[in-house]
C-alpha atoms as a PDB file:
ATOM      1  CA  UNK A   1       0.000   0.000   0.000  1.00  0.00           C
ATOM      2  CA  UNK A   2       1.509   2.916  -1.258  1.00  0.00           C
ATOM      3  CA  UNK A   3      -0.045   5.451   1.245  1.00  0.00           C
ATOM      4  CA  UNK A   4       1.628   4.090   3.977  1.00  0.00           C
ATOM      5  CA  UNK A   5       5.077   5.318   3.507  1.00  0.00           C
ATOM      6  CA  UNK A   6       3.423   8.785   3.128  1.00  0.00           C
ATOM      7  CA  UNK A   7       1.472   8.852   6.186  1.00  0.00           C
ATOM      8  CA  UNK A   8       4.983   7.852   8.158  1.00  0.00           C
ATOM      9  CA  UNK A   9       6.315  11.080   6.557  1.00  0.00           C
ATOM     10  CA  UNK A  10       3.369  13.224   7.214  1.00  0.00           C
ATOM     11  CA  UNK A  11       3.470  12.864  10.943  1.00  0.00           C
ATOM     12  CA  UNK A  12       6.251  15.053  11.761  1.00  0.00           C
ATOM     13  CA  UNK A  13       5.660  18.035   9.584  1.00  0.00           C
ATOM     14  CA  UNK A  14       1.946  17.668  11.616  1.00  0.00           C
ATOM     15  CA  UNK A  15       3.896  17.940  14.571  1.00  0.00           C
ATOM     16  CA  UNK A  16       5.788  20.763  13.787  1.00  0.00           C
ATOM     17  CA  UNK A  17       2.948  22.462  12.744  1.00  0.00           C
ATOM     18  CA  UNK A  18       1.182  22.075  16.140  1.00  0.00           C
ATOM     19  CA  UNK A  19       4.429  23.092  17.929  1.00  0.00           C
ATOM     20  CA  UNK A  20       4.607  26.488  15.807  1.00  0.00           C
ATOM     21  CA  UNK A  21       0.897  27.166  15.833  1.00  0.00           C
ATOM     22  CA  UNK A  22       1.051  26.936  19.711  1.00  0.00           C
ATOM     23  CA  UNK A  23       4.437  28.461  20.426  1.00  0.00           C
ATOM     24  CA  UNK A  24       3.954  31.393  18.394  1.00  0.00           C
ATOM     25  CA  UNK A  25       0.475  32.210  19.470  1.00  0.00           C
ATOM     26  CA  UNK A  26       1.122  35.137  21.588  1.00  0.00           C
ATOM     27  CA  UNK A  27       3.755  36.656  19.816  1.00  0.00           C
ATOM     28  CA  UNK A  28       5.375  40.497  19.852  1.00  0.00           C
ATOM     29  CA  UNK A  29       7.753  40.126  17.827  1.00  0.00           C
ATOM     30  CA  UNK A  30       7.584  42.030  14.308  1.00  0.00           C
ATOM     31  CA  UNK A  31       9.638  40.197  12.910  1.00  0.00           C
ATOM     32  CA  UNK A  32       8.678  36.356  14.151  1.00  0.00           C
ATOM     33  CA  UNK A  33       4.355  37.132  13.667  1.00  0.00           C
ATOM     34  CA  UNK A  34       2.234  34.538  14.897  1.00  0.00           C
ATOM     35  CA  UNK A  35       1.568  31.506  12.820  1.00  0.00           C
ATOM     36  CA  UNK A  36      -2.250  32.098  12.851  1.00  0.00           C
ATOM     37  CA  UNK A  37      -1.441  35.845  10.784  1.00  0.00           C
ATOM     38  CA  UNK A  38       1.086  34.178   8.197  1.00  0.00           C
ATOM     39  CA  UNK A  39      -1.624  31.797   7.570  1.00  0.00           C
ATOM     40  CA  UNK A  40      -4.344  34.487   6.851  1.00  0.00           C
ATOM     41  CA  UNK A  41      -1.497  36.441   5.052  1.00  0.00           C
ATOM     42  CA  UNK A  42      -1.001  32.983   2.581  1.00  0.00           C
ATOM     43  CA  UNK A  43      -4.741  32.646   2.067  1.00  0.00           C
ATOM     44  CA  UNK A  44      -5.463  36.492   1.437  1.00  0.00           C
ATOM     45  CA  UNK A  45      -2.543  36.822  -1.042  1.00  0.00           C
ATOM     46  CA  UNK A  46      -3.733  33.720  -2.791  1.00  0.00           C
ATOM     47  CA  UNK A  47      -7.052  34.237  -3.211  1.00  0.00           C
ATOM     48  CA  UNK A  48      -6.864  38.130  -3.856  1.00  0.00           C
ATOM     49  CA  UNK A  49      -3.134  38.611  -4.440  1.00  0.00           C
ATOM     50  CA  UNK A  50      -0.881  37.166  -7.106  1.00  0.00           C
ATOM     51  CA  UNK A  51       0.203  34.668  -5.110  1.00  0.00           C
ATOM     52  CA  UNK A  52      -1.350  32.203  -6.987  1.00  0.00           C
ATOM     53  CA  UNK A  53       0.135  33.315 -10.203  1.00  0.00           C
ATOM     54  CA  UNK A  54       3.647  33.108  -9.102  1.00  0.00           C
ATOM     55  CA  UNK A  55       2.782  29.512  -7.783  1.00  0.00           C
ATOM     56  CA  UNK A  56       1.960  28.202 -11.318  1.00  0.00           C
ATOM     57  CA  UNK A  57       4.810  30.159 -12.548  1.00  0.00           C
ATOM     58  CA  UNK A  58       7.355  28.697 -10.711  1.00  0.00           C
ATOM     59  CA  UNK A  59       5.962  24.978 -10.215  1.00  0.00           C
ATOM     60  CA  UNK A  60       5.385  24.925 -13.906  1.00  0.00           C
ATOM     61  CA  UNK A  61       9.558  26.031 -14.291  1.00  0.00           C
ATOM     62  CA  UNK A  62      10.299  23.478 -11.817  1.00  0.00           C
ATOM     63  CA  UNK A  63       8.422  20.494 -13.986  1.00  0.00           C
ATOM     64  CA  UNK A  64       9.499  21.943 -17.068  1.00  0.00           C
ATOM     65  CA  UNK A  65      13.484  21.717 -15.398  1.00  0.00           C
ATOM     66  CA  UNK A  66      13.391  18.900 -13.958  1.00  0.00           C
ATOM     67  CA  UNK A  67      11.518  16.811 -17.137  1.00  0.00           C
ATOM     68  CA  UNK A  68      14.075  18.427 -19.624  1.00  0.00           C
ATOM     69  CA  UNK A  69      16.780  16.926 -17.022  1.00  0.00           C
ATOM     70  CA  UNK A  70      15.160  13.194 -16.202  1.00  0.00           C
ATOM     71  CA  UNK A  71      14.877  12.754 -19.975  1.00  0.00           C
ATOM     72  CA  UNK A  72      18.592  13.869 -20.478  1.00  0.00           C
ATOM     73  CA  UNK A  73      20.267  12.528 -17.656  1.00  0.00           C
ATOM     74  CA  UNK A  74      18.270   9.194 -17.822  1.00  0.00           C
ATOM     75  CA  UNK A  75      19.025   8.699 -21.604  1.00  0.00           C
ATOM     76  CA  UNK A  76      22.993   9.787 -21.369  1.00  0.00           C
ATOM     77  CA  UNK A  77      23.364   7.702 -18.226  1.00  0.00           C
ATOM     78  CA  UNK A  78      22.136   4.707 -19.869  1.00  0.00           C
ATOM     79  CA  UNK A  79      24.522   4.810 -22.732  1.00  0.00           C
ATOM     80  CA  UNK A  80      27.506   6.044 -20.834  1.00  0.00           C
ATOM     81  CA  UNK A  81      27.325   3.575 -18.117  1.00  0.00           C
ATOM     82  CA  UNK A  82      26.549   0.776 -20.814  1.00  0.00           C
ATOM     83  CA  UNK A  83      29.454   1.685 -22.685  1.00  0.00           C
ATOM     84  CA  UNK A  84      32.740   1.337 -20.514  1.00  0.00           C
ATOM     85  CA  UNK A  85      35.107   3.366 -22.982  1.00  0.00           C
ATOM     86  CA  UNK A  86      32.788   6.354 -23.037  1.00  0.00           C
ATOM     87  CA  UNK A  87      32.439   6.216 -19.472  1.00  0.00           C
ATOM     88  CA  UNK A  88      36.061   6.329 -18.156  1.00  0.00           C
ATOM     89  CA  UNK A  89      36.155   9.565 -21.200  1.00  0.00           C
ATOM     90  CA  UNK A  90      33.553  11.538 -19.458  1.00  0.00           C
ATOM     91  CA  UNK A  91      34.580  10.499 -16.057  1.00  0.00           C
ATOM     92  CA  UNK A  92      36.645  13.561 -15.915  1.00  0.00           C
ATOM     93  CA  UNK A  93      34.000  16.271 -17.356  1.00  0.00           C
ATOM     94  CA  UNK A  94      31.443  14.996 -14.951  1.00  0.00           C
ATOM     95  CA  UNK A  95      33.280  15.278 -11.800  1.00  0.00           C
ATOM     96  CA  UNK A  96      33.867  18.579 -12.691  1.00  0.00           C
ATOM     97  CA  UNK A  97      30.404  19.279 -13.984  1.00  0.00           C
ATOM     98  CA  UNK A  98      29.389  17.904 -10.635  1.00  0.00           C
ATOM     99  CA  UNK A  99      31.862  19.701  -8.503  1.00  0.00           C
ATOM    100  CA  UNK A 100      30.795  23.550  -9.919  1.00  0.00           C
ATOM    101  CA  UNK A 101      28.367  25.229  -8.062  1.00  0.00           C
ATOM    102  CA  UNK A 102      25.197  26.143 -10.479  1.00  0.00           C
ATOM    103  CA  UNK A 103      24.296  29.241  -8.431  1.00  0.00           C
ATOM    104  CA  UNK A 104      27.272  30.514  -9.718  1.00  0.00           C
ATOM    105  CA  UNK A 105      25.603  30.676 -13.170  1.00  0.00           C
ATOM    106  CA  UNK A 106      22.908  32.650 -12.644  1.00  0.00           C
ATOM    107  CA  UNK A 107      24.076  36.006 -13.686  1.00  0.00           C
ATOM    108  CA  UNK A 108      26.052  34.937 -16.854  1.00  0.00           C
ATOM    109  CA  UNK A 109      22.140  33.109 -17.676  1.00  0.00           C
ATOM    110  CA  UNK A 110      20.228  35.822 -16.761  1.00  0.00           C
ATOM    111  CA  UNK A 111      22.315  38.341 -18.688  1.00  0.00           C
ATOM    112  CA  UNK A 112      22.721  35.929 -21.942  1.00  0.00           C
ATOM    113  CA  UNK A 113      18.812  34.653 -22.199  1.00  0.00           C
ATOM    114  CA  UNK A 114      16.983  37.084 -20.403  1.00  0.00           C
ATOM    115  CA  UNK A 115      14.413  37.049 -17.277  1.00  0.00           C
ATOM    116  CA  UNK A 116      11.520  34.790 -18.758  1.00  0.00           C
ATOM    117  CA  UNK A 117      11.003  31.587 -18.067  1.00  0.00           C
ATOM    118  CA  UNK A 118      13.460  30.209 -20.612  1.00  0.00           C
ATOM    119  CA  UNK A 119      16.498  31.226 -18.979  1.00  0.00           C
ATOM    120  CA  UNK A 120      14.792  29.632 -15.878  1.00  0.00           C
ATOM    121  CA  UNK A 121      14.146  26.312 -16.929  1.00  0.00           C
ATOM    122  CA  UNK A 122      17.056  26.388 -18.513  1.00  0.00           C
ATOM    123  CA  UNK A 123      19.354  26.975 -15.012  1.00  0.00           C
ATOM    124  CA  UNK A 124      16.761  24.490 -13.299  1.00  0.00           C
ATOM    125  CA  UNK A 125      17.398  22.130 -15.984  1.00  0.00           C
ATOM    126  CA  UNK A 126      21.217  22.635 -15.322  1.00  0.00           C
ATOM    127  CA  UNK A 127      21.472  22.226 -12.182  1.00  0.00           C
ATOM    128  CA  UNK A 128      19.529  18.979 -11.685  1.00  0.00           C
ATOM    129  CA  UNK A 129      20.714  17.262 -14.733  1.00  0.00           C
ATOM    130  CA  UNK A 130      23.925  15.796 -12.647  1.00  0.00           C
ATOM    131  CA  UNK A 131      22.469  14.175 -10.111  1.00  0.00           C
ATOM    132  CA  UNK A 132      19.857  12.231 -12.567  1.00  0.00           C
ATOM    133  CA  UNK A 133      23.308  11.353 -14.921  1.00  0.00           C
ATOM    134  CA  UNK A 134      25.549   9.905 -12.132  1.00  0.00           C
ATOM    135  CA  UNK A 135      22.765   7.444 -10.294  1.00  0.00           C
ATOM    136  CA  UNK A 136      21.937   6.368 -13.481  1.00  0.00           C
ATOM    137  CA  UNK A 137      25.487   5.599 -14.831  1.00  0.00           C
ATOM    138  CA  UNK A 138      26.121   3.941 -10.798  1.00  0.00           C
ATOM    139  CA  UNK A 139      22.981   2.064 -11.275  1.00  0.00           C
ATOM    140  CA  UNK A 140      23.877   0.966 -14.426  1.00  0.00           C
ATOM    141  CA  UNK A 141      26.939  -0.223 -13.165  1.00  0.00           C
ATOM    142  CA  UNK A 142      25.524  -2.434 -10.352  1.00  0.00           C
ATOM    143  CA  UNK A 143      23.025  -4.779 -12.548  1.00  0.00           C
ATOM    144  CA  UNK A 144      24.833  -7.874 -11.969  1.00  0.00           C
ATOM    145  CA  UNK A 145      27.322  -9.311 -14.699  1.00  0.00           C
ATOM    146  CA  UNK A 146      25.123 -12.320 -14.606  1.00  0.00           C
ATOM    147  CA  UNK A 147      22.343 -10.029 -16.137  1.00  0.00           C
ATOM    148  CA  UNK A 148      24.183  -9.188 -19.092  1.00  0.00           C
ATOM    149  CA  UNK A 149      25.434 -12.197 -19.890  1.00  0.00           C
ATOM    150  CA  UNK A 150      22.546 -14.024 -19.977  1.00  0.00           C
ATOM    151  CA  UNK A 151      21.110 -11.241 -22.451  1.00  0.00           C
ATOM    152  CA  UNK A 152      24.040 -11.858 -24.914  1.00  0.00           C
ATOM    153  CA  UNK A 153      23.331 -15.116 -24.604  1.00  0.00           C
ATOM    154  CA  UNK A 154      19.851 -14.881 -25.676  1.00  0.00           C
ATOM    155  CA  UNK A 155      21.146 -12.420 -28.358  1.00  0.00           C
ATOM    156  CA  UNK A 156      18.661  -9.648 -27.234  1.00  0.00           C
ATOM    157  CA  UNK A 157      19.491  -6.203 -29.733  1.00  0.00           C
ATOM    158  CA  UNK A 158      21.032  -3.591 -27.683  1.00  0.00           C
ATOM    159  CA  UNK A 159      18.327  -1.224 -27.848  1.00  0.00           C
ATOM    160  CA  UNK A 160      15.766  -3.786 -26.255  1.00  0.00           C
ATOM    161  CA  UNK A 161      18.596  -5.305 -23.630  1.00  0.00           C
ATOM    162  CA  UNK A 162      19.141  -0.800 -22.823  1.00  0.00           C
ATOM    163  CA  UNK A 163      14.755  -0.906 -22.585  1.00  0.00           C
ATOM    164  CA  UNK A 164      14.014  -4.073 -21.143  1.00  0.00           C
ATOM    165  CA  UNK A 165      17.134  -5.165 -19.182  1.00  0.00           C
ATOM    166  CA  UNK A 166      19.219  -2.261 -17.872  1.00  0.00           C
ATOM    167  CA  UNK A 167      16.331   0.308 -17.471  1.00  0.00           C
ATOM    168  CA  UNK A 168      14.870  -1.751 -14.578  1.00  0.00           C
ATOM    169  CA  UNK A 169      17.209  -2.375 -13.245  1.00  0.00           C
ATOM    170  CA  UNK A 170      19.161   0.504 -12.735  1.00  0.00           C
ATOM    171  CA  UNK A 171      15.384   2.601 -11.859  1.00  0.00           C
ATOM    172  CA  UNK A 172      15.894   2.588  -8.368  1.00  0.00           C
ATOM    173  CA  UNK A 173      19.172   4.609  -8.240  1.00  0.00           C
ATOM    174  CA  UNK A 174      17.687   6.563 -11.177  1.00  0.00           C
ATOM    175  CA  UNK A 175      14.584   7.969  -8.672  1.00  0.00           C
ATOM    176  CA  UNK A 176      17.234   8.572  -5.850  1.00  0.00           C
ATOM    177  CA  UNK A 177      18.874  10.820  -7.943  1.00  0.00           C
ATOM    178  CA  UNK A 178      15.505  12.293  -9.351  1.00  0.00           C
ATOM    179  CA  UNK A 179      14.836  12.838  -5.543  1.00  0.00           C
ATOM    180  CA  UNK A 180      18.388  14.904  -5.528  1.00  0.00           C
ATOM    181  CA  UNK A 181      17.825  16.770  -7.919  1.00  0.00           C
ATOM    182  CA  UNK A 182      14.169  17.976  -6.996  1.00  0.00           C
ATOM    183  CA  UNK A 183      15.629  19.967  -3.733  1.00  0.00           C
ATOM    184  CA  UNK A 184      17.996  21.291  -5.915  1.00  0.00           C
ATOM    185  CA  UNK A 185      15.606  22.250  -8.556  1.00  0.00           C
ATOM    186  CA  UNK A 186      13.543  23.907  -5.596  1.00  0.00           C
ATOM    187  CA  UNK A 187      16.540  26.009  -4.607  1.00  0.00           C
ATOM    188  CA  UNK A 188      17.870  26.819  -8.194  1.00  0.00           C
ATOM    189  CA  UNK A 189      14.280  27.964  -8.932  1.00  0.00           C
ATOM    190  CA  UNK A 190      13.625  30.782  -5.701  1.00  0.00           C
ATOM    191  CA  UNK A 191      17.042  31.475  -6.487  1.00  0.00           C
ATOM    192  CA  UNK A 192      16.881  32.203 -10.366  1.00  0.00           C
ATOM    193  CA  UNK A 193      13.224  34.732  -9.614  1.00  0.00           C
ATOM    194  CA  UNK A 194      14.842  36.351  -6.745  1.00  0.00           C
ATOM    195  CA  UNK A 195      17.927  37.983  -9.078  1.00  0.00           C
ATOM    196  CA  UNK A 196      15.997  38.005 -12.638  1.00  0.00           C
ATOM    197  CA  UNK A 197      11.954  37.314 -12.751  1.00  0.00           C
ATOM    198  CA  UNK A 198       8.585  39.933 -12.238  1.00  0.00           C
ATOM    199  CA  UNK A 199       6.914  36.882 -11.384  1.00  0.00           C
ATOM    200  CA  UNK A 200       7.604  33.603  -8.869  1.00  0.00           C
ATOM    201  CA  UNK A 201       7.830  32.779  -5.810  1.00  0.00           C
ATOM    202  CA  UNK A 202      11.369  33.698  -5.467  1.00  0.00           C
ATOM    203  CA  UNK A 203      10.240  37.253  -6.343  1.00  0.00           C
ATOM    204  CA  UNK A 204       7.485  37.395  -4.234  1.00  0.00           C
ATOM    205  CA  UNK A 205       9.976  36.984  -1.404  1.00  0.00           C
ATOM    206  CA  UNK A 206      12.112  39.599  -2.248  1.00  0.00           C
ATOM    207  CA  UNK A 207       9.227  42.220  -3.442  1.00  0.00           C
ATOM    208  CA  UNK A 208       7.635  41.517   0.534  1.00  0.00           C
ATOM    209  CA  UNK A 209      10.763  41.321   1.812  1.00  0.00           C
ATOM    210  CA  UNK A 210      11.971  44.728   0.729  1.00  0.00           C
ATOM    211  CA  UNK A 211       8.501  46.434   1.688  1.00  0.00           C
ATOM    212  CA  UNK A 212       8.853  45.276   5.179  1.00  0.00           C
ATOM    213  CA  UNK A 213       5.468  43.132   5.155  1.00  0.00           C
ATOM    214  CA  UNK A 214       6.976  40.502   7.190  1.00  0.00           C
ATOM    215  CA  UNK A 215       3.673  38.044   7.191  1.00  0.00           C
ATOM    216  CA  UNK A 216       3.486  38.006   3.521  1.00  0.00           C
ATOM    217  CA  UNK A 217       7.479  37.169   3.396  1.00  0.00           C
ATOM    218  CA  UNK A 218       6.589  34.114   5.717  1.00  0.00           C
ATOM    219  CA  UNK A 219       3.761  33.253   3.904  1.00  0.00           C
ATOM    220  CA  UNK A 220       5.941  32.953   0.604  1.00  0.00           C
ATOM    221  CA  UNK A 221       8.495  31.192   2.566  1.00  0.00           C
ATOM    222  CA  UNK A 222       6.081  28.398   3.675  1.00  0.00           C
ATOM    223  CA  UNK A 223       4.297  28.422   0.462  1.00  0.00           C
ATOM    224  CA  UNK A 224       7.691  27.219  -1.138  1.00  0.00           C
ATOM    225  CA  UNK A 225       8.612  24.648   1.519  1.00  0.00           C
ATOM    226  CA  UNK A 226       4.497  23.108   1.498  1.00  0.00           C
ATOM    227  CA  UNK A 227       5.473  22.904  -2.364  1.00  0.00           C
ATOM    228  CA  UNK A 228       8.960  21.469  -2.155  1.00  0.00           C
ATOM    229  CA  UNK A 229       7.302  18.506   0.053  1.00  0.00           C
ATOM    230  CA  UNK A 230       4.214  17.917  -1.943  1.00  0.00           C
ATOM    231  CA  UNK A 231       6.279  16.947  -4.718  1.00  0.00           C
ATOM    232  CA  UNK A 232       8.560  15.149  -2.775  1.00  0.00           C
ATOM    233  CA  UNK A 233       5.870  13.285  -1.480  1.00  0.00           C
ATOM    234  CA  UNK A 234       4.380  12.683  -4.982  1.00  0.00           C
ATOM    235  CA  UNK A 235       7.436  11.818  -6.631  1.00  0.00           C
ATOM    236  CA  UNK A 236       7.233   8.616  -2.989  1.00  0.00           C
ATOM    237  CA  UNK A 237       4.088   7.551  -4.878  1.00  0.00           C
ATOM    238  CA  UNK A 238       5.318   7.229  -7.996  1.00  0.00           C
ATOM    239  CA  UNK A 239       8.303   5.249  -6.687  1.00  0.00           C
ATOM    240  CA  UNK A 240       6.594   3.118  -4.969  1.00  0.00           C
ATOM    241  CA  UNK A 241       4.144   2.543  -7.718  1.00  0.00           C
ATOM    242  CA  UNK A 242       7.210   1.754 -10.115  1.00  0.00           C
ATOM    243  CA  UNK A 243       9.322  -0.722  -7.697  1.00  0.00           C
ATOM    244  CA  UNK A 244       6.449  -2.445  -5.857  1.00  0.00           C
ATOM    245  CA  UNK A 245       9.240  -5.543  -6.624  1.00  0.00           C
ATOM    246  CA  UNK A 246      12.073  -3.407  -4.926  1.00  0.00           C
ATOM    247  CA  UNK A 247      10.216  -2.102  -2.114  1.00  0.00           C
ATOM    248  CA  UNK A 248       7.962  -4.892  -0.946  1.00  0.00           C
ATOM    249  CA  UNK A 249       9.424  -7.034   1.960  1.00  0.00           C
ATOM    250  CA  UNK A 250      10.160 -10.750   2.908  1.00  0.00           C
ATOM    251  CA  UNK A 251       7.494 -12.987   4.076  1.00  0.00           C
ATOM    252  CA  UNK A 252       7.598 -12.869   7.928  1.00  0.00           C
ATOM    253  CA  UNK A 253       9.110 -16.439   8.888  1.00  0.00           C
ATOM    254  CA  UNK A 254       6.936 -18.136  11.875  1.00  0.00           C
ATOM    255  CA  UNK A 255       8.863 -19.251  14.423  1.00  0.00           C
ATOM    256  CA  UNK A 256       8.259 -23.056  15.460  1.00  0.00           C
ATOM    257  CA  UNK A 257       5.689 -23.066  18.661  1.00  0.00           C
ATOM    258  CA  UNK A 258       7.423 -25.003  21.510  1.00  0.00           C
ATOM    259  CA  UNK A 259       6.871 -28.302  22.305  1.00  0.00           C
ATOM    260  CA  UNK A 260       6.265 -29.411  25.622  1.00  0.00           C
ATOM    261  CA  UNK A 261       8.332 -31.848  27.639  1.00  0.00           C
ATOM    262  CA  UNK A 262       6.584 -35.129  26.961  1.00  0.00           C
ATOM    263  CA  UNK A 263       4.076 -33.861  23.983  1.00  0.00           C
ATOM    264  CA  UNK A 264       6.163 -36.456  22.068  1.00  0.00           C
ATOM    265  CA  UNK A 265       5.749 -40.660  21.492  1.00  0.00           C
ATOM    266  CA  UNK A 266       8.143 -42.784  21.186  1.00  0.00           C
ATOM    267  CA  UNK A 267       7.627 -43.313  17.483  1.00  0.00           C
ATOM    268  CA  UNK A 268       8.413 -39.263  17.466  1.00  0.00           C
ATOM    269  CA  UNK A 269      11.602 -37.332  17.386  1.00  0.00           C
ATOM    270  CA  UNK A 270      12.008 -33.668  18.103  1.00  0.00           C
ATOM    271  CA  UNK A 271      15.032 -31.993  16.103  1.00  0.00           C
ATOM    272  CA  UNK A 272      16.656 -28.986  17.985  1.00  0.00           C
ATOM    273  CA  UNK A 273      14.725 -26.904  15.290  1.00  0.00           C
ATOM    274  CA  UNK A 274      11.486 -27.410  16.415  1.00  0.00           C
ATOM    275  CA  UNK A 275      10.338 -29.586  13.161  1.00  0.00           C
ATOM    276  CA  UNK A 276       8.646 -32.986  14.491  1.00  0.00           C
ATOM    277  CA  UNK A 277       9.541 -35.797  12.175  1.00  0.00           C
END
């Protein structure tokens, strides 16, 4: 049952919740408001604000991103981590690749492409592209040797061996890395609309954060981390809807039920592991 693994990851946000709602109930402070106002602040700026707006705007960057980089990492890991000469080649770029902070890009994008959403996807798409490539060339690179001998040996064509063979087995390193590189697509987006975008979440921030309307900055805040989970938690379904077969457990082994001192004939034994033969 799929839900289950969500509800064990839902308690603790609830809890945190409850802890905030009560701690900050009678609060001063202007710039720690209680939870109760940020709340009223989220639903007022949503319903009559543009809060909504920047929500599709930058959740439709982050699935645009993070497609463009699951359908490029996935398809490049494959063949690199398939193919051992290409892969000790590109061993070099990648650790590099891997090593250099994307943030660091965001002015030389924003300045080259513009402030639509382009440029956006574009640095989203970057910056979670790495993680997706790497667990998929690792994954590829732990199917057993067993695996692909027996599919030479059956002369399956490389492209349905890639499909049929390596694909499933190297998917459940491929949506740990997908997992990766959501958090970092979250970042790289609030990042890439704080410096360049009229519109997002990321601007939002900044726009209440610069008019001193501390609520609404929370509000946006909370807004981003309520979205960052959801898809977390969505992209847990989908998991465990693809590797049922990885994820589902052992059969519980019953232990034997002790027999009692004289339960036995003399035309029955008792081993030391409780089978009576």
């Amino acid at each position: 049952m799929p839900w289950k693994p969500v509800l064990r990851q839902l308690w603790l946000p609830a809890l945190v919740f409850v802890v905030l709602l009560v701690s900050t109930a009678g609060s001063t402070s202007f710039y720690f408001p209680p939870l109760t106002e940020v709340l009223a602040a989220l639903w007022r700026e949503l319903v009559h604000g543009d809060l909504f707006s920047d929500l599709l705007f930058s959740l439709r960057n982050i699935l645009s991103g993070l497609a463009l980089a699951t359908v490029v990492g996935v398809g490049a890991g494959l063949v690199i981590g398939e193919i051992r000469t290409l892969r000790l080649a590109t061993g070099p770029l990648l650790d590099f690749a891997r090593a250099t902070p994307t943030v660091g890009f965001v002015p030389v994008i924003i300045l080259t492409l513009g402030i639509g959403s382009g440029p956006k996807i574009f640095l989203i798409f970057l910056g979670s592209v790495w993680p997706i490539l790497l667990n998929t060339v690792s994954g590829v690179q732990a199917i057993g040797p067993a695996v692909h001998e027996t599919a030479r040996g059956y002369r399956i064509p490389w492209p349905l061996r890639l499909r049929r063979v390596i694909l499933p087995g190297a998917l459940p390193q491929i949506l740990a890395g997908i997992r990766v590189a959501l958090s970092v697509a979250v970042v790289l987006m609030v990042v890439s609309e704080i410096y360049g975008s009229p519109i997002g979440l990321g601007n939002f921030i900044l726009q209440s954060g610069s008019s001193f309307h501390v609520a609404e900055t929370w509000a946006g805040t909370i807004l981003i981390g309520v979205l960052g989970y959801a898809l977390s938690v969505l992209l847990l379904l989908v998991e465990h809807r693809l590797l049922g077969w990885y994820h589902q457990r052992a059969p519980r082994v019953r232990s034997p039920r002790p027999v009692p001192a004289g339960a036995t004939d003399s035309t029955d034994s008792v081993k030391s592991n409780g089978v009576v033969v």
